[in-house]
Protein backbone atom coordinates (compact mmCIF):
# COMPACT_ATOMS: atom_id res chain seq x y z
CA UNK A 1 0.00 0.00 0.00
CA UNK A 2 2.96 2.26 0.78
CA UNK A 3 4.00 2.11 -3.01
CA UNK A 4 0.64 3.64 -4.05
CA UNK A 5 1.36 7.17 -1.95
CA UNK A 6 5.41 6.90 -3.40
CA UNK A 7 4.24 9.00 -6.11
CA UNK A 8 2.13 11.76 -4.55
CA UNK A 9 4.95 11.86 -1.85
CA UNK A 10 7.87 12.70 -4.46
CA UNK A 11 5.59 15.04 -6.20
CA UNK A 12 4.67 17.34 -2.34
CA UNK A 13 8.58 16.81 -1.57
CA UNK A 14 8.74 18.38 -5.80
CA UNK A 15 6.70 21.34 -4.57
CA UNK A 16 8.20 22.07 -1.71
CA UNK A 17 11.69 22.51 -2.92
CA UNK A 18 10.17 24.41 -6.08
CA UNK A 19 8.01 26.75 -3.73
CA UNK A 20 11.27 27.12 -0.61
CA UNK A 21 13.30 28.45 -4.06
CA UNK A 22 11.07 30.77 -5.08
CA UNK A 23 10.61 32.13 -2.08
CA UNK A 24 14.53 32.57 -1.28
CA UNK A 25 14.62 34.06 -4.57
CA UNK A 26 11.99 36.43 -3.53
CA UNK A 27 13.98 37.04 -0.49
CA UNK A 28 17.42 37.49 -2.27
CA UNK A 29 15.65 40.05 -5.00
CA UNK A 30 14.49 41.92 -1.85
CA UNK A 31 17.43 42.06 0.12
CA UNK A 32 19.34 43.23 -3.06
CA UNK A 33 16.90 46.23 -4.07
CA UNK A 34 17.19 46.96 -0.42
CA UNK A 35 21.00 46.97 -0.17
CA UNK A 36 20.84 49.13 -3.42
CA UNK A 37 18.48 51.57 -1.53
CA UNK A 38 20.60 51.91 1.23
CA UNK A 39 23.78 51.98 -0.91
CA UNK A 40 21.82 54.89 -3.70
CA UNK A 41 21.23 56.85 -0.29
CA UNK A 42 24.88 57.03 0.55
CA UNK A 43 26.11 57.55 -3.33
CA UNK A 44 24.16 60.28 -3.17
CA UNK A 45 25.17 62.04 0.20
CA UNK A 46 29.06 61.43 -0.91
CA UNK A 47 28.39 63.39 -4.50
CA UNK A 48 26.64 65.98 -2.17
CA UNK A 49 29.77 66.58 0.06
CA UNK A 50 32.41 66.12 -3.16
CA UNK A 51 30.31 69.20 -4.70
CA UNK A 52 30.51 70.68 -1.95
CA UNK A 53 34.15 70.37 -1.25
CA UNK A 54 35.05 71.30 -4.80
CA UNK A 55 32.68 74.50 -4.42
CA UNK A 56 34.79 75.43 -1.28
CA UNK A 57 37.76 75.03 -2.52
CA UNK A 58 36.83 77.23 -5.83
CA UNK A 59 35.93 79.62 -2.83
CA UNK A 60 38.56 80.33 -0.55
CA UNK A 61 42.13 81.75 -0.97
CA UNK A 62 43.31 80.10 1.77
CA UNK A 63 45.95 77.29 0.59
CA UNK A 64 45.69 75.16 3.45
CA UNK A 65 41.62 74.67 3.24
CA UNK A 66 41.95 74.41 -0.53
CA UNK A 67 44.50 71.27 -0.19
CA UNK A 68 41.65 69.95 2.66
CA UNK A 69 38.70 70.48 0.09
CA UNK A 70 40.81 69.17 -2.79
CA UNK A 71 41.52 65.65 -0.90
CA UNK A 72 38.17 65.64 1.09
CA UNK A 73 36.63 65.88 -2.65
CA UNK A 74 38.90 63.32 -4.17
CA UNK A 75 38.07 60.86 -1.58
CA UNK A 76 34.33 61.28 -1.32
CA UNK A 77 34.73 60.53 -4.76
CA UNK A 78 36.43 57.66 -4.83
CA UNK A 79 33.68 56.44 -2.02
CA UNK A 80 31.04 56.86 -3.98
CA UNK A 81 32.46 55.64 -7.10
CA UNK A 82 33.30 51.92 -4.99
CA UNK A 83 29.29 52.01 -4.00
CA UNK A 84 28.05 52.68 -7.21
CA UNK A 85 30.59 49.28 -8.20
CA UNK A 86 29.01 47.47 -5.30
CA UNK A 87 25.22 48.33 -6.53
CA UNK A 88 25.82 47.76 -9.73
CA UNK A 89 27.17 44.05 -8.70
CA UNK A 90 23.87 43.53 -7.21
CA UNK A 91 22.04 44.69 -10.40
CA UNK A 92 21.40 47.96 -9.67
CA UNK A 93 21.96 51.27 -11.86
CA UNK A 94 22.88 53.96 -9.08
CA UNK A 95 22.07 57.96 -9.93
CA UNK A 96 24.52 60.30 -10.44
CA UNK A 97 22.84 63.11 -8.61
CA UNK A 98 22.89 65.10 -5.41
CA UNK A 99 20.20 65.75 -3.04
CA UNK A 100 18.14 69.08 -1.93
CA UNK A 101 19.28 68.89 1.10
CA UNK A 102 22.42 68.81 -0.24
CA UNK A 103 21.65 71.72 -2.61
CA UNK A 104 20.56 73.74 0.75
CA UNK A 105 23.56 72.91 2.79
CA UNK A 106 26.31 74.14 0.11
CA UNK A 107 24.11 77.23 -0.54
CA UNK A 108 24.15 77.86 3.62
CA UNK A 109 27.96 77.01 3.41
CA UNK A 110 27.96 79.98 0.72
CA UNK A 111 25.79 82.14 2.80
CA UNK A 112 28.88 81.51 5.52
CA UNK A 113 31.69 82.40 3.29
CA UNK A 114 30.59 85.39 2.30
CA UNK A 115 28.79 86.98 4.95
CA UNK A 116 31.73 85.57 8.22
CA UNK A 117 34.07 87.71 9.30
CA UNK A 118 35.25 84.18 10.92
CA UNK A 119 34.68 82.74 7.89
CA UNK A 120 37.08 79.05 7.53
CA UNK A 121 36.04 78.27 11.03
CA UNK A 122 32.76 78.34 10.10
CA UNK A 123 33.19 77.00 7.06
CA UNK A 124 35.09 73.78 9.28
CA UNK A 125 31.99 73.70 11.43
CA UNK A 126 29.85 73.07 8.58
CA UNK A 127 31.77 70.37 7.64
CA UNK A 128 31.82 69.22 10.84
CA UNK A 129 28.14 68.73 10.67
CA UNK A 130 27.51 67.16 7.35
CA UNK A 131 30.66 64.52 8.31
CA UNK A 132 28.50 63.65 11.35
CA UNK A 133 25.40 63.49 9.35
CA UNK A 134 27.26 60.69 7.29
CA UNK A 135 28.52 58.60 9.82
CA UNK A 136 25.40 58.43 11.20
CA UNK A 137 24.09 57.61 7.69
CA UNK A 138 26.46 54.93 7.41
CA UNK A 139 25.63 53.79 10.96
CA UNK A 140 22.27 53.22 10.28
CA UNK A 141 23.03 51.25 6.94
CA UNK A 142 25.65 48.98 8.54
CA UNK A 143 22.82 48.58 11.70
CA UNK A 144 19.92 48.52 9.77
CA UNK A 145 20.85 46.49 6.38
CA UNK A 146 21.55 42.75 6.03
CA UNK A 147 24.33 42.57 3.40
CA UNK A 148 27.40 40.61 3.01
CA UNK A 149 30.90 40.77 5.23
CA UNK A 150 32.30 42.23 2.37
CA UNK A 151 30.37 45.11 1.57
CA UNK A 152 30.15 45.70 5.30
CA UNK A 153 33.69 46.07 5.97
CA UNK A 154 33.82 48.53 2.90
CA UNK A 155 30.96 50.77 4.28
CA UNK A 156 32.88 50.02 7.97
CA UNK A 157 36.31 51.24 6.38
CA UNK A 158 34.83 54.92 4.92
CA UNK A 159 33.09 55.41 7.86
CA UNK A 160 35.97 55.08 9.80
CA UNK A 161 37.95 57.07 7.22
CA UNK A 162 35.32 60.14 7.11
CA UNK A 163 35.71 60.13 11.04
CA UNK A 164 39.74 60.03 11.09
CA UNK A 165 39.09 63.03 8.62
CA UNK A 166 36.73 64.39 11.15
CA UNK A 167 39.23 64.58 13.36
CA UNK A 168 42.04 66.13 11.51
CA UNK A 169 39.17 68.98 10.34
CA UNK A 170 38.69 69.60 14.52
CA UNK A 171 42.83 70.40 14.08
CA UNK A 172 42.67 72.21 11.29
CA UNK A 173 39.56 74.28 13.10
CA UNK A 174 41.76 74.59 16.17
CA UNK A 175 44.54 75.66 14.11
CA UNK A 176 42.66 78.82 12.10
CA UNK A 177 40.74 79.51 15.85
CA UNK A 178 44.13 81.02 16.99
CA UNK A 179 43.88 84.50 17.24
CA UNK A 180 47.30 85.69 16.61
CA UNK A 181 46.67 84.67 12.79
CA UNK A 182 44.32 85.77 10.45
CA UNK A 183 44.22 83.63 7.48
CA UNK A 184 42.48 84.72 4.31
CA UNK A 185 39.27 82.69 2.87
């Protein structure tokens, strides 16, 4: 009797394995277009701060800031540039774009340098700001996002490069807060 129920048995087992593939596929195509999400969100807020870098530096006079906004530029590009790799491995097609807030933040940044008497130190606090706001952008992804070790310790590695830089920009701050020197913008 067993041998009569053989056949509807292999064809439930069939099923399962078809339907427990589909849905991991389901799952993988979500976790993907998720991961893409996440990494779009921090393309985009690295192209925000390279523009806005780049606008500094085509803003001051000052040497020393320019070098800063020249390197801070080249490196946010260079971060964005090895997301946009990343997304693109999972099938994605990342924007090349910038954000409003973005847009808002460079023209208050331009609002700063030319209406400061104190100008670069304000100029260092606004960067100062917007390198917070993207750790804790990249914070969230690494928290937030299930993604491979890989990818991880890339987002894990910028972070901890944008807050080494973070530092050094509280020394350079410290260094044009001395009063006995006036530096140009």
């Amino acid at each position: 009797m067993n041998s009569m129920y053989e056949p509807c048995k292999r064809n439930e087992e069939s099923l399962n394995t078809s339907h427990t593939h589909y849905l991991t596929k389901i799952y993988i195509t979500m976790r993907n277009e998720e991961i893409r999400n996440a990494l779009q969100d921090l393309i985009i807020r690295l192209q925000d701060a390279e523009k806005g870098y780049n606008e500094i530096k085509k803003a001051t006079s000052n040497p020393i800031l320019k070098n800063w906004m020249q390197k801070y530029a080249d490196e946010r590009h260079s971060f964005h540039k090895d997301l946009e790799l990343e997304s693109a491995k999972l099938g994605g097609d990342p924007e090349v774009k910038t954000s409003f807030l973005g847009d808002l933040h460079r023209m208050f940044i331009d609002i700063k340098i030319n209406n400061t008497e104190d100008s670069i130190v304000a100029i260092v606090d606004e960067i100062e700001r917007g390198s917070d706001t993207l750790i804790e952008d990249y914070e969230k992804v690494i928290k937030d996002v299930e993604m491979t070790q890989d990818l991880r310790k890339l987002l894990e590695a910028q972070k901890w490069k944008i807050n080494a830089e973070k530092e050094t920009l509280l020394e350079l701050r410290a260094h044009f807060e001395k009063p006995h020197e006036t530096q140009p913008v």
